[in-house]
C-alpha atoms as a PDB file:
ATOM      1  CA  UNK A   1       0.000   0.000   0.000  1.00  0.00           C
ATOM      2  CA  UNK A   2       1.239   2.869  -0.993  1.00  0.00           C
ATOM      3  CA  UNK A   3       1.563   6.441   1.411  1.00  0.00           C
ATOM      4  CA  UNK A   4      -1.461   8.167  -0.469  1.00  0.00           C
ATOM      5  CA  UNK A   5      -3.674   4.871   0.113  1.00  0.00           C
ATOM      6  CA  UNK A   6      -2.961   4.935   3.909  1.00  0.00           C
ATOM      7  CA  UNK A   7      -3.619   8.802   3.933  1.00  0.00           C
ATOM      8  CA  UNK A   8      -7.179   8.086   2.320  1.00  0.00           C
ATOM      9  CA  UNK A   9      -8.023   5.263   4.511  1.00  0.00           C
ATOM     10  CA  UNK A  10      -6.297   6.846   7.632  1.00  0.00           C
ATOM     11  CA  UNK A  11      -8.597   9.906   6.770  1.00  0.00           C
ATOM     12  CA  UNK A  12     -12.021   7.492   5.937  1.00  0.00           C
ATOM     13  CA  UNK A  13     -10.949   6.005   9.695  1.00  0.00           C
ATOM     14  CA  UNK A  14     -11.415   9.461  11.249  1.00  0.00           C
ATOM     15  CA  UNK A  15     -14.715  10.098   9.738  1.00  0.00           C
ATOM     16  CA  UNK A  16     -16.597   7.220  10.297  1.00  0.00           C
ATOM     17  CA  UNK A  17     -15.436   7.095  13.779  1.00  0.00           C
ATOM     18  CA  UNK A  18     -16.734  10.356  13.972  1.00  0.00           C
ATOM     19  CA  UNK A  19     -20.026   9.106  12.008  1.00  0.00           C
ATOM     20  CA  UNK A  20     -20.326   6.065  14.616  1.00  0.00           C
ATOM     21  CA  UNK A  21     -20.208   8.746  17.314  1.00  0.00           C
ATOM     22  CA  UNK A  22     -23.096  11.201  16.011  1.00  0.00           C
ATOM     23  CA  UNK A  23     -25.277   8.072  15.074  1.00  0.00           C
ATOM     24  CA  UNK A  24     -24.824   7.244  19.222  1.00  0.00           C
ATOM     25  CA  UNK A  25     -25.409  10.377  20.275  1.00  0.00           C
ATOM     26  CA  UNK A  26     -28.885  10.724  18.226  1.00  0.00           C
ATOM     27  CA  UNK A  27     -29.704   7.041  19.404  1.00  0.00           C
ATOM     28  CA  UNK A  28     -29.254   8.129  23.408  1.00  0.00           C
ATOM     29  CA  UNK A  29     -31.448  11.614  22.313  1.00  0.00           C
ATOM     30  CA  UNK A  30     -33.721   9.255  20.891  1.00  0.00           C
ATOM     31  CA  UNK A  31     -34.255   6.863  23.472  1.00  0.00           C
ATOM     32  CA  UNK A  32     -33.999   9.375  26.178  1.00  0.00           C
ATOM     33  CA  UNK A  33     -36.989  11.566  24.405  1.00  0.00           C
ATOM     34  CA  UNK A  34     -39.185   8.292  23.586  1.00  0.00           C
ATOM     35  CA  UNK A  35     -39.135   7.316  27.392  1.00  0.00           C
ATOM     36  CA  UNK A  36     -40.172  11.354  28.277  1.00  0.00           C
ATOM     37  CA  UNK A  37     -43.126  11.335  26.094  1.00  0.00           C
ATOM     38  CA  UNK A  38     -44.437   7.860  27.620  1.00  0.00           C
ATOM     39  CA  UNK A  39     -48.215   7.832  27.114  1.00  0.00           C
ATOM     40  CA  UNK A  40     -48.834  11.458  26.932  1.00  0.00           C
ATOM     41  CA  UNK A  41     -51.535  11.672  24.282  1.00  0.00           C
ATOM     42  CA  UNK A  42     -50.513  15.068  23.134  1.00  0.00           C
ATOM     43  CA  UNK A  43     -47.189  13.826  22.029  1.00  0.00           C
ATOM     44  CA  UNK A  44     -47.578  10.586  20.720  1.00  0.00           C
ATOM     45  CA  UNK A  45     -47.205  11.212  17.328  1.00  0.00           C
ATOM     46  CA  UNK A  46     -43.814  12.798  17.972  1.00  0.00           C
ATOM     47  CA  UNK A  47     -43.195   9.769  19.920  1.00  0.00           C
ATOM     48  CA  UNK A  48     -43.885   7.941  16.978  1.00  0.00           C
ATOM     49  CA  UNK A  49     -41.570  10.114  14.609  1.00  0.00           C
ATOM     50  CA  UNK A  50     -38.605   9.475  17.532  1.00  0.00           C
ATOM     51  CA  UNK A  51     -39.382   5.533  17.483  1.00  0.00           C
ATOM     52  CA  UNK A  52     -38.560   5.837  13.587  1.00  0.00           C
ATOM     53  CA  UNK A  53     -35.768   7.981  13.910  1.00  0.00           C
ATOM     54  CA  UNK A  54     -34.283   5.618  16.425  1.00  0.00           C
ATOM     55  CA  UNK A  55     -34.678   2.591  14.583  1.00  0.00           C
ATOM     56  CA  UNK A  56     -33.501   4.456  11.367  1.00  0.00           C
ATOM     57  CA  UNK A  57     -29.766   5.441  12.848  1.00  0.00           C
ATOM     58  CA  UNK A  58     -29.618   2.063  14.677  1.00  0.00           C
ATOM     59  CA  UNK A  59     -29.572   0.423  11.195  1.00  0.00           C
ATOM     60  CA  UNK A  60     -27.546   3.417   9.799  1.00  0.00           C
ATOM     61  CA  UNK A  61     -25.264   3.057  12.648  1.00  0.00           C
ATOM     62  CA  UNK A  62     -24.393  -0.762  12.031  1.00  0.00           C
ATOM     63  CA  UNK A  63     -23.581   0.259   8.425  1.00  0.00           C
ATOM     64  CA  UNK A  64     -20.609   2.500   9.464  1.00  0.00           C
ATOM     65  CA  UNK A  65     -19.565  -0.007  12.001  1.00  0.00           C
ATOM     66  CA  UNK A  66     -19.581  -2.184   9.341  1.00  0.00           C
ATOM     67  CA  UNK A  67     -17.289  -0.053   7.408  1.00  0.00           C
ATOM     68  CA  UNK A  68     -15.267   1.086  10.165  1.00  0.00           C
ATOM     69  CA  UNK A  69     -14.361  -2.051  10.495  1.00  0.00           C
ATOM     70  CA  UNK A  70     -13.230  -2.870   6.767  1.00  0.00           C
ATOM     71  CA  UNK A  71     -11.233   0.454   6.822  1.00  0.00           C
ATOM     72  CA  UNK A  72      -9.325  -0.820   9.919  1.00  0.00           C
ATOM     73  CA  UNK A  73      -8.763  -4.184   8.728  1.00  0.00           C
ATOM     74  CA  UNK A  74      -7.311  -2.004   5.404  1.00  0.00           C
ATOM     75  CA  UNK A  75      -4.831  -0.495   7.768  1.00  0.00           C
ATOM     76  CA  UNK A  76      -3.325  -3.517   9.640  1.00  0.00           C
END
């Protein structure tokens, strides 16, 4: 592999550790607001918007683990 390779996967590394991060911190915002709203009827189709949201950037999350994990396997 040559230095400009390692620089490209090096810098792919970075952002989808970064990526991983943000898709964490919206799934603990997520969770945290869904268990707020419990059964309040006024808010319960926000509730439902944050229950698709959540499952949305669990699934998105385990896609950039997924590639986080090629990218590092690149770089051993």
């Amino acid at each position: 592999m040559n230095d400009y390779h390692r620089e490209i996967l090096t810098s792919a590394l970075e952002a989808r550790t970064k990526e991983v991060t943000e898709y964490q911190v919206n799934i603990t915002n997520f969770s945290l607001a869904i268990e707020r709203i419990a059964d309040d009827p006024e808010l319960q189709e926000f509730k439902t918007q944050m229950q698709g949201l959540l499952a949305s950037s669990i699934l998105e999350q385990r896609k950039s683990k997924i590639m986080l994990d090629v990218i590092q396997s690149q770089l051993e």
